[in-house]
PDB file of N, CA and C in Angstrom:
ATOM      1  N   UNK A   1      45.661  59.160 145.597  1.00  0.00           N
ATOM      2  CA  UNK A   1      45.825  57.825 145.066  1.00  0.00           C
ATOM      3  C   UNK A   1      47.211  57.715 144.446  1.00  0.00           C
ATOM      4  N   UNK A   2      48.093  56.833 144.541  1.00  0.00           N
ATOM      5  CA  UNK A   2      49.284  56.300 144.784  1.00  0.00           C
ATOM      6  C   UNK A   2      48.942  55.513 142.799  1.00  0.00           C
ATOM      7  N   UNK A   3      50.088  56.439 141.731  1.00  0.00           N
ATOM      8  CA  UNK A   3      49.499  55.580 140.928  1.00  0.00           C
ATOM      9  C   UNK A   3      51.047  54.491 140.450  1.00  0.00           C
ATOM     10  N   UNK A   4      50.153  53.835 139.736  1.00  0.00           N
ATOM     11  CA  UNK A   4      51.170  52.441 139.736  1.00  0.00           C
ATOM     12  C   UNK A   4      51.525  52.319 138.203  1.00  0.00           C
ATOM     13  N   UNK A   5      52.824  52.111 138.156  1.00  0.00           N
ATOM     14  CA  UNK A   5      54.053  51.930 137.141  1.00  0.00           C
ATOM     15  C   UNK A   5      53.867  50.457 136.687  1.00  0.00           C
ATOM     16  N   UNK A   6      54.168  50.208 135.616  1.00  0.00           N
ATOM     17  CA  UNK A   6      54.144  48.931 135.026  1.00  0.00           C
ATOM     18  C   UNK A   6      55.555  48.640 135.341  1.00  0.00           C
ATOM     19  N   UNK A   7      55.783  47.463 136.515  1.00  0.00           N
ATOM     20  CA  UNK A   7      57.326  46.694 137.304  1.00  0.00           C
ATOM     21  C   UNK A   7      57.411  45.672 136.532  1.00  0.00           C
ATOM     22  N   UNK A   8      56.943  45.583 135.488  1.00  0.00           N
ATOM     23  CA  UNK A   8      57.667  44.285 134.472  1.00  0.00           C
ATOM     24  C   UNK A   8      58.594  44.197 134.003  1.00  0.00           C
ATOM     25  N   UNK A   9      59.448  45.472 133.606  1.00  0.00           N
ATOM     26  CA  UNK A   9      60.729  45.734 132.936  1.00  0.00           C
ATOM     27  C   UNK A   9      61.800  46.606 133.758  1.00  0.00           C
ATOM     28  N   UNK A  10      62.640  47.215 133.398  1.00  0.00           N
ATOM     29  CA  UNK A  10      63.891  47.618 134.059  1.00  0.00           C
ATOM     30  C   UNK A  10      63.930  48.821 133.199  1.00  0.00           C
ATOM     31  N   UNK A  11      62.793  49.658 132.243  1.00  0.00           N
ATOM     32  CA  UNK A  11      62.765  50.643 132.069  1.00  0.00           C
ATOM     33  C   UNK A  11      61.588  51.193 131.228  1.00  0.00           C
ATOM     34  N   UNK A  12      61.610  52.624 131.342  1.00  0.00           N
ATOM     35  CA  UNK A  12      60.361  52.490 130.753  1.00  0.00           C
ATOM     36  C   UNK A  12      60.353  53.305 128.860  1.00  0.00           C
ATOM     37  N   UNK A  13      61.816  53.421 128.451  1.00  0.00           N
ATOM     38  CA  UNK A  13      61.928  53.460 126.976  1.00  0.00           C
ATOM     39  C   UNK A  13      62.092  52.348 126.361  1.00  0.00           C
ATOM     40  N   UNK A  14      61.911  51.674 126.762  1.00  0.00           N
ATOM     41  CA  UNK A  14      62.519  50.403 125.578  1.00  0.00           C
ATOM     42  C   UNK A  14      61.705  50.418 123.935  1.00  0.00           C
ATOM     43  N   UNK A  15      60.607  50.796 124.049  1.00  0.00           N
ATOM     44  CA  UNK A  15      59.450  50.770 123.146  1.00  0.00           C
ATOM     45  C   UNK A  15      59.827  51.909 122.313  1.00  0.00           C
ATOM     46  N   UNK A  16      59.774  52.989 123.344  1.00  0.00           N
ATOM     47  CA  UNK A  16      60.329  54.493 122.059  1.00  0.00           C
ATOM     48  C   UNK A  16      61.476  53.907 121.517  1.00  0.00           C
ATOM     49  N   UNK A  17      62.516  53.630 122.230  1.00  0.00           N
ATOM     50  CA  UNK A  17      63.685  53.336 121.689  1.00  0.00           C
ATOM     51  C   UNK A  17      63.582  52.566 120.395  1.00  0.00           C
ATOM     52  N   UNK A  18      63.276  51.744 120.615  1.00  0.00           N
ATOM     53  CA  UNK A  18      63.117  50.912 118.954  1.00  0.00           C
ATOM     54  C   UNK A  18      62.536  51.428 117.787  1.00  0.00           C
ATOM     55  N   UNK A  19      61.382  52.253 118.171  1.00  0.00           N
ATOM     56  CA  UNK A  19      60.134  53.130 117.626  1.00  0.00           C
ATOM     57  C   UNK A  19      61.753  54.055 116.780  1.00  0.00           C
ATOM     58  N   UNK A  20      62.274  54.917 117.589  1.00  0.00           N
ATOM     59  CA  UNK A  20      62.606  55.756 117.199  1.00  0.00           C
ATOM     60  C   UNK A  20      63.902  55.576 116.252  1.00  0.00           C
ATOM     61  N   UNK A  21      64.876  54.466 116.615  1.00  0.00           N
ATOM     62  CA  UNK A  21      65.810  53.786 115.865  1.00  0.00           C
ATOM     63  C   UNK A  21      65.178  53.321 114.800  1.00  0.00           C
ATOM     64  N   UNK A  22      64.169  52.792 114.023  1.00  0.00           N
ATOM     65  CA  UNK A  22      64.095  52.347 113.217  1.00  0.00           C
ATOM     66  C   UNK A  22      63.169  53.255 112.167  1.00  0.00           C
ATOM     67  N   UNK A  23      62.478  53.981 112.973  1.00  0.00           N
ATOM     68  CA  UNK A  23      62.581  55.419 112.060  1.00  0.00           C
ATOM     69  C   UNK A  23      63.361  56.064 111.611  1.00  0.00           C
ATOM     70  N   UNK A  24      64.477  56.473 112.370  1.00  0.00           N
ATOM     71  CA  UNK A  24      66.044  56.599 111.443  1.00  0.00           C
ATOM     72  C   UNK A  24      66.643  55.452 110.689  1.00  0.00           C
ATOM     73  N   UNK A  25      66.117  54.514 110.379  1.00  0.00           N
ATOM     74  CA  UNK A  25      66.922  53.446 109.612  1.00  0.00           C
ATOM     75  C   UNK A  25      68.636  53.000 110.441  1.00  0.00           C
ATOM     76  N   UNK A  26      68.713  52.904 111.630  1.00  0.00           N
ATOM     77  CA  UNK A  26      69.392  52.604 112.165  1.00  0.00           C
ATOM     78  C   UNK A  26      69.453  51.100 112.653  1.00  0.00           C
ATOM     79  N   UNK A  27      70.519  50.059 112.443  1.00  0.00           N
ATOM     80  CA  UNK A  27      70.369  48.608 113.012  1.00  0.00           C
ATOM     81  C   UNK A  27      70.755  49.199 114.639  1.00  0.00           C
ATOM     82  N   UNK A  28      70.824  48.424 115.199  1.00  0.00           N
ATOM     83  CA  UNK A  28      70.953  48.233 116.785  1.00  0.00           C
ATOM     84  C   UNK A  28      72.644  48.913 116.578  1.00  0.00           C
ATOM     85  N   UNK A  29      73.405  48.191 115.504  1.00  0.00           N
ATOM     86  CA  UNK A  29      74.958  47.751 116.015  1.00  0.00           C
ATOM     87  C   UNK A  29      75.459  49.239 115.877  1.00  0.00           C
ATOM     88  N   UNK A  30      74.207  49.837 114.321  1.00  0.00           N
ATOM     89  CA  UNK A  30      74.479  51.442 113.825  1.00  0.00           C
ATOM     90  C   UNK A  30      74.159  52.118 115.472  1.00  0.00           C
ATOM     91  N   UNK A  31      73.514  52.283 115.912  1.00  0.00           N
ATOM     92  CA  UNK A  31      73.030  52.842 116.894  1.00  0.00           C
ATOM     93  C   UNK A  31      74.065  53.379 117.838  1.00  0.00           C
ATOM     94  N   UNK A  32      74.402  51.840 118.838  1.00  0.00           N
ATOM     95  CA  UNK A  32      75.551  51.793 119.458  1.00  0.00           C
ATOM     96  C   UNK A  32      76.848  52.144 118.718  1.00  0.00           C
ATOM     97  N   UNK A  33      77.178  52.200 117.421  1.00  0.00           N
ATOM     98  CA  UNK A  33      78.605  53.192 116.995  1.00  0.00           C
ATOM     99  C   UNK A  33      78.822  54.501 117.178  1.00  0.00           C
ATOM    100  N   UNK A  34      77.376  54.808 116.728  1.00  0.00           N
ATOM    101  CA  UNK A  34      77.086  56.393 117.057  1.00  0.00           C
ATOM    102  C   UNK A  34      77.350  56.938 118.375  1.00  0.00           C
ATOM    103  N   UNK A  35      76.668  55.967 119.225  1.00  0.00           N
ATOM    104  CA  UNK A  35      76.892  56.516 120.553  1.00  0.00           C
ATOM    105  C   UNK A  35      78.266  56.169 121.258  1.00  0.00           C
ATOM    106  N   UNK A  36      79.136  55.521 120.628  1.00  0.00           N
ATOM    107  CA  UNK A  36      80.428  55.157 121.018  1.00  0.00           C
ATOM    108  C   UNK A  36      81.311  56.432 120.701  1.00  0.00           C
ATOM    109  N   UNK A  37      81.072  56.798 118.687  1.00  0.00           N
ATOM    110  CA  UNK A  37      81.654  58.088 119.244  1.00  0.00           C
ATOM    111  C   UNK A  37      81.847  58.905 119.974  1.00  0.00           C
ATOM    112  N   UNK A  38      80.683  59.054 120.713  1.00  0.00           N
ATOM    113  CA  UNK A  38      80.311  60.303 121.485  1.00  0.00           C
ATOM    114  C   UNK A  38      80.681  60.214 123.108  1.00  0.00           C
ATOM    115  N   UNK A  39      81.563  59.139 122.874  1.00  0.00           N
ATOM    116  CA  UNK A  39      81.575  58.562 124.172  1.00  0.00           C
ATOM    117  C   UNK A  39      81.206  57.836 125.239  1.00  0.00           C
ATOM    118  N   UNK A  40      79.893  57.622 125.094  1.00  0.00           N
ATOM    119  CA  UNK A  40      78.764  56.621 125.490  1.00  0.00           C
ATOM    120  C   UNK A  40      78.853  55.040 125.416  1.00  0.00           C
ATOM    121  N   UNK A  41      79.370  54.491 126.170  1.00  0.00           N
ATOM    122  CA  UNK A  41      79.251  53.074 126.296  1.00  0.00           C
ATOM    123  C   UNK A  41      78.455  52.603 125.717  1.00  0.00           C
ATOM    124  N   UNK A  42      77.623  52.175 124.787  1.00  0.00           N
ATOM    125  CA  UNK A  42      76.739  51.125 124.267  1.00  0.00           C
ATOM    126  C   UNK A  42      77.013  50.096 123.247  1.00  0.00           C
ATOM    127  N   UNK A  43      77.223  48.891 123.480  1.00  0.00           N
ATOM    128  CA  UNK A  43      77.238  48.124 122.166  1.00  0.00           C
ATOM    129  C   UNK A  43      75.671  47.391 121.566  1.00  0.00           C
ATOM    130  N   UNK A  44      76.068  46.222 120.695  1.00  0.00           N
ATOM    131  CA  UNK A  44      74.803  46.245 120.308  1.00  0.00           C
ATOM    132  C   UNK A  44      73.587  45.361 121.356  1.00  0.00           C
ATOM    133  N   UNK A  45      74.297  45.017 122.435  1.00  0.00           N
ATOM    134  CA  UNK A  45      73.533  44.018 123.516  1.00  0.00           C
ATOM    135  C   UNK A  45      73.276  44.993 124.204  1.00  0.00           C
ATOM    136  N   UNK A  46      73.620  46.446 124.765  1.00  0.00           N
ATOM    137  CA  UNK A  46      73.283  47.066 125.634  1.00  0.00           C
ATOM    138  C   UNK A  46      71.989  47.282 124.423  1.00  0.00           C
ATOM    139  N   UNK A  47      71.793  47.753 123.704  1.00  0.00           N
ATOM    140  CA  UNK A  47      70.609  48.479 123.287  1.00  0.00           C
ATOM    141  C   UNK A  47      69.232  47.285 122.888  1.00  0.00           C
ATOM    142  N   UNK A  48      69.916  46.278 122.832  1.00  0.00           N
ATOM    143  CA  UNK A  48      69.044  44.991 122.584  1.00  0.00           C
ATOM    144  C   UNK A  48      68.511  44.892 123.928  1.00  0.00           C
ATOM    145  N   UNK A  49      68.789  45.152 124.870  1.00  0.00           N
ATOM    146  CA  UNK A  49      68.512  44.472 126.053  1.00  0.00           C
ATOM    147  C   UNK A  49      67.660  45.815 127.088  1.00  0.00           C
ATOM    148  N   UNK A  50      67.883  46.983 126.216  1.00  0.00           N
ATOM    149  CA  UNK A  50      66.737  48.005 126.702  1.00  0.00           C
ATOM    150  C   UNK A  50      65.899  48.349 126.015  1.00  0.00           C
ATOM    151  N   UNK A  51      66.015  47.634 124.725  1.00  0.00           N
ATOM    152  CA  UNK A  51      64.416  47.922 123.751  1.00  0.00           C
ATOM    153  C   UNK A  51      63.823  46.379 124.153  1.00  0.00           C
ATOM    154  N   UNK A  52      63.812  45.294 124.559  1.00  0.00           N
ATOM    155  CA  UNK A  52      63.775  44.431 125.359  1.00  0.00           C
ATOM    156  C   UNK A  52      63.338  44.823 126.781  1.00  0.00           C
ATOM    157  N   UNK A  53      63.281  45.638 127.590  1.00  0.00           N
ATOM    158  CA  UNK A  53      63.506  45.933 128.355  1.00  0.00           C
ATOM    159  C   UNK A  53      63.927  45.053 129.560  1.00  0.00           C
ATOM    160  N   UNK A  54      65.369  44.919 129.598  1.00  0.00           N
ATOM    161  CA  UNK A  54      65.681  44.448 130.166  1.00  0.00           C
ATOM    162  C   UNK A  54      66.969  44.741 130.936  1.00  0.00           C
ATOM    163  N   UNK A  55      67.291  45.608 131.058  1.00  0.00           N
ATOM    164  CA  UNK A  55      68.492  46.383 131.171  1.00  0.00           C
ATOM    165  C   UNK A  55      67.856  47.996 131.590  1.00  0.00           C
ATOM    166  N   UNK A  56      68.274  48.639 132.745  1.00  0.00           N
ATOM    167  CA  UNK A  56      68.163  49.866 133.179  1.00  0.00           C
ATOM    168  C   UNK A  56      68.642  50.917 132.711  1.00  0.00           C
ATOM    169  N   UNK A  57      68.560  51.926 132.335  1.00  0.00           N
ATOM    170  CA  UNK A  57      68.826  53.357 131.353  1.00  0.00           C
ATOM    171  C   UNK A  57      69.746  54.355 131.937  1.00  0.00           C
ATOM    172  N   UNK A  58      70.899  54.520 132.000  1.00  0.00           N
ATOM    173  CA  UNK A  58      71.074  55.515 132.864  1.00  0.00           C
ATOM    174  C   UNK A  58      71.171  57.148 132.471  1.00  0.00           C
ATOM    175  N   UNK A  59      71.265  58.116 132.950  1.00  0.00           N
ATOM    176  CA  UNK A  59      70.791  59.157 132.866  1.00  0.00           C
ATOM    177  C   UNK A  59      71.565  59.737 131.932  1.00  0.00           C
ATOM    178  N   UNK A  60      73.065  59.187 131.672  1.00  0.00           N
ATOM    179  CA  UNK A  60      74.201  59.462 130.673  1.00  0.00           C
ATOM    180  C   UNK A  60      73.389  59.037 129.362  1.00  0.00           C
ATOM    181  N   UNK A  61      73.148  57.709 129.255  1.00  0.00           N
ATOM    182  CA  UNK A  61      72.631  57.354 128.436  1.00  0.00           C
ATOM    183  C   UNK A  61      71.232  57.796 127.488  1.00  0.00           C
ATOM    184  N   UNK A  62      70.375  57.854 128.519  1.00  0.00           N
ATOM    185  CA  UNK A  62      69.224  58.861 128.661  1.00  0.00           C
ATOM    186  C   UNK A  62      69.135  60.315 127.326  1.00  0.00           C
ATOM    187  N   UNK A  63      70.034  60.904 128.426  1.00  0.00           N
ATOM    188  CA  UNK A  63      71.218  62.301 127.849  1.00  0.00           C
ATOM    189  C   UNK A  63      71.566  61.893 126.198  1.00  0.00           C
ATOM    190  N   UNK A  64      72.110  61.268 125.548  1.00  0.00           N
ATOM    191  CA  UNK A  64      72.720  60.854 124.613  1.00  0.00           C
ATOM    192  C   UNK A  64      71.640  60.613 123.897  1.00  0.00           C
ATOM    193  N   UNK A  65      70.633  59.578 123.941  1.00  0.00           N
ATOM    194  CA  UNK A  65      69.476  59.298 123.150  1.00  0.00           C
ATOM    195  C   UNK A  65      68.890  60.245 122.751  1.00  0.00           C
ATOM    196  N   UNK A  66      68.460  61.024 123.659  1.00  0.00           N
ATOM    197  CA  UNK A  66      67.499  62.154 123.360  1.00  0.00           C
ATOM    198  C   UNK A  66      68.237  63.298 122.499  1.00  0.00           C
ATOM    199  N   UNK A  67      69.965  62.883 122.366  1.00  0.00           N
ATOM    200  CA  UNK A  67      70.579  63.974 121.701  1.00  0.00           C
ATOM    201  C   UNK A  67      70.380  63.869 120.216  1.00  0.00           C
ATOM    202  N   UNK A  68      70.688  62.401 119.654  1.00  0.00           N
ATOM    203  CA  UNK A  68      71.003  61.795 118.309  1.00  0.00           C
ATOM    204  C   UNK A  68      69.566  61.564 118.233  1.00  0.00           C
ATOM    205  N   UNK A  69      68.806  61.797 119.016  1.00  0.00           N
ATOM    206  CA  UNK A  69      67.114  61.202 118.323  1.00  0.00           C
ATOM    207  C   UNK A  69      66.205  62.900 117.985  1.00  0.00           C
ATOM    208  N   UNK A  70      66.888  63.556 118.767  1.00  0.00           N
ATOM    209  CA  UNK A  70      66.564  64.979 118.798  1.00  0.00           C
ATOM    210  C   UNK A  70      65.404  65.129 119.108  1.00  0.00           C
ATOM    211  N   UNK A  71      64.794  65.067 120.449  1.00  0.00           N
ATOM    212  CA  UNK A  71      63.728  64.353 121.088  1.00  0.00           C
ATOM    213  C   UNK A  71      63.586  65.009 122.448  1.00  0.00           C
ATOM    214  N   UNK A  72      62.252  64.886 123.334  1.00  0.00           N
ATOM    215  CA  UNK A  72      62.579  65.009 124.275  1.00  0.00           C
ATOM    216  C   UNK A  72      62.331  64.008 125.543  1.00  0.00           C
ATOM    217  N   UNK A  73      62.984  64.594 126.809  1.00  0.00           N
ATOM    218  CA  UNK A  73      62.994  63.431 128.096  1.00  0.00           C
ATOM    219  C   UNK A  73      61.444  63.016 128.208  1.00  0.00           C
ATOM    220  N   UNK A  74      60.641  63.843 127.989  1.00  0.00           N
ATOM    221  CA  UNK A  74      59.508  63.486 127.885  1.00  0.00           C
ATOM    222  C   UNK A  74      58.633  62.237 126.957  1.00  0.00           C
ATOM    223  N   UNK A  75      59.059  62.447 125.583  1.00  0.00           N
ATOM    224  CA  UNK A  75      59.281  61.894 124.821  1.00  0.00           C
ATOM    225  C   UNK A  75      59.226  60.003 125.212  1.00  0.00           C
ATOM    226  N   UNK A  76      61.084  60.054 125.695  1.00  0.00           N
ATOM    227  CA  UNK A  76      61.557  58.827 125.852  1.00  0.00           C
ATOM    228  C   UNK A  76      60.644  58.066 126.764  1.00  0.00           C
ATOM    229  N   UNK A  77      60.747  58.930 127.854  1.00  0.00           N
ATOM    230  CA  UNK A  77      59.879  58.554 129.361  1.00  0.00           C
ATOM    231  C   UNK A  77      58.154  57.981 129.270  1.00  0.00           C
ATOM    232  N   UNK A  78      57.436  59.155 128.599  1.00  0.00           N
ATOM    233  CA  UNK A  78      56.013  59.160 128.992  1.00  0.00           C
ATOM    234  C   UNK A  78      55.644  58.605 127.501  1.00  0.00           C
ATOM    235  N   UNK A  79      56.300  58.655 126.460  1.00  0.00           N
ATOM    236  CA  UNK A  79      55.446  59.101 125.086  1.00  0.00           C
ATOM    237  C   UNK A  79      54.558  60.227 124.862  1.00  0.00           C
ATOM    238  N   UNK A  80      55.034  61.545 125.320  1.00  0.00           N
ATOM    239  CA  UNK A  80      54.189  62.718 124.919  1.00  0.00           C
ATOM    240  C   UNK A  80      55.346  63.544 124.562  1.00  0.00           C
ATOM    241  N   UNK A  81      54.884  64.799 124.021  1.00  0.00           N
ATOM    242  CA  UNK A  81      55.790  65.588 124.206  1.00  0.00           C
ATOM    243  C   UNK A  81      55.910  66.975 124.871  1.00  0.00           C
ATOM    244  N   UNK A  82      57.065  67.330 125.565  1.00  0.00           N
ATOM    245  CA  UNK A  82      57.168  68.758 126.287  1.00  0.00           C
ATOM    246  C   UNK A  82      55.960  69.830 125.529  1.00  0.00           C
ATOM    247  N   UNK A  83      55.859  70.969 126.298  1.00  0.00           N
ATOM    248  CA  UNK A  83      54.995  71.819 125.506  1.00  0.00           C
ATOM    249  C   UNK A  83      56.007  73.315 125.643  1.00  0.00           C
TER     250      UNK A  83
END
Protein backbone atom coordinates (compact mmCIF):
# COMPACT_ATOMS: atom_id res chain seq x y z
CA UNK A 1 0.00 0.00 0.00
CA UNK A 2 1.26 3.25 -1.49
CA UNK A 3 1.01 5.66 1.60
CA UNK A 4 -0.09 9.21 1.07
CA UNK A 5 1.59 12.58 2.13
CA UNK A 6 -0.46 15.48 3.05
CA UNK A 7 0.00 17.77 -0.81
CA UNK A 8 -1.43 20.81 0.82
CA UNK A 9 1.78 22.58 1.48
CA UNK A 10 5.27 22.89 -0.10
CA UNK A 11 6.78 21.27 2.99
CA UNK A 12 6.53 19.26 5.59
CA UNK A 13 8.43 21.45 8.62
CA UNK A 14 6.66 24.36 8.70
CA UNK A 15 4.91 23.36 12.08
CA UNK A 16 8.26 22.15 13.85
CA UNK A 17 9.73 25.15 12.58
CA UNK A 18 7.66 27.58 14.46
CA UNK A 19 7.29 24.98 17.40
CA UNK A 20 10.91 25.13 17.66
CA UNK A 21 11.70 28.99 17.05
CA UNK A 22 9.57 30.06 19.57
CA UNK A 23 10.82 27.77 22.08
CA UNK A 24 14.07 29.53 21.70
CA UNK A 25 12.43 32.88 22.03
CA UNK A 26 13.42 33.74 18.62
CA UNK A 27 11.14 36.40 16.30
CA UNK A 28 11.14 35.20 12.66
CA UNK A 29 13.55 38.39 11.71
CA UNK A 30 15.99 36.87 14.93
CA UNK A 31 15.91 33.63 13.20
CA UNK A 32 16.78 34.64 9.70
CA UNK A 33 19.97 36.88 11.16
CA UNK A 34 21.27 33.94 12.64
CA UNK A 35 21.11 32.07 9.68
CA UNK A 36 22.51 34.91 7.55
CA UNK A 37 25.55 34.73 9.55
CA UNK A 38 26.17 31.46 8.75
CA UNK A 39 25.67 32.05 5.39
CA UNK A 40 22.29 30.83 4.68
CA UNK A 41 20.01 32.93 2.72
CA UNK A 42 16.94 33.51 4.83
CA UNK A 43 15.17 36.66 5.58
CA UNK A 44 12.20 37.16 7.54
CA UNK A 45 9.59 36.20 4.51
CA UNK A 46 11.57 33.16 3.67
CA UNK A 47 10.86 31.73 7.15
CA UNK A 48 7.27 33.22 7.28
CA UNK A 49 6.41 31.55 4.27
CA UNK A 50 7.75 27.95 5.43
CA UNK A 51 6.20 27.95 8.86
CA UNK A 52 3.16 28.92 6.62
CA UNK A 53 3.97 26.40 4.54
CA UNK A 54 4.31 27.82 1.70
CA UNK A 55 7.61 27.92 0.37
CA UNK A 56 9.86 24.62 -0.22
CA UNK A 57 12.92 23.77 2.21
CA UNK A 58 15.98 23.15 0.70
CA UNK A 59 18.44 20.74 1.91
CA UNK A 60 21.07 23.75 2.68
CA UNK A 61 18.54 25.11 4.58
CA UNK A 62 17.30 21.94 6.10
CA UNK A 63 21.20 21.47 7.12
CA UNK A 64 21.28 24.85 8.97
CA UNK A 65 17.98 24.45 10.98
CA UNK A 66 18.71 21.36 12.39
CA UNK A 67 22.19 22.98 13.27
CA UNK A 68 21.01 26.20 15.43
CA UNK A 69 17.92 24.10 16.67
CA UNK A 70 20.28 21.21 17.60
CA UNK A 71 17.81 18.72 16.45
CA UNK A 72 17.40 16.07 14.27
CA UNK A 73 16.40 15.48 10.28
CA UNK A 74 14.06 13.35 11.77
CA UNK A 75 12.85 15.64 14.06
CA UNK A 76 12.13 18.46 11.38
CA UNK A 77 10.67 15.90 8.83
CA UNK A 78 8.48 13.27 10.77
CA UNK A 79 8.19 14.81 14.39
CA UNK A 80 9.97 11.88 16.10
CA UNK A 81 13.18 11.47 17.01
CA UNK A 82 16.37 9.40 15.64
CA UNK A 83 17.14 6.53 18.06
Amino acid sequence: MKQRINANGKNLIGERLKILRTQANLSQRDLARERQLLGIDMDKNVITRIETNKRYVTDFELQALRQLFNTSYEYLIDGTESE
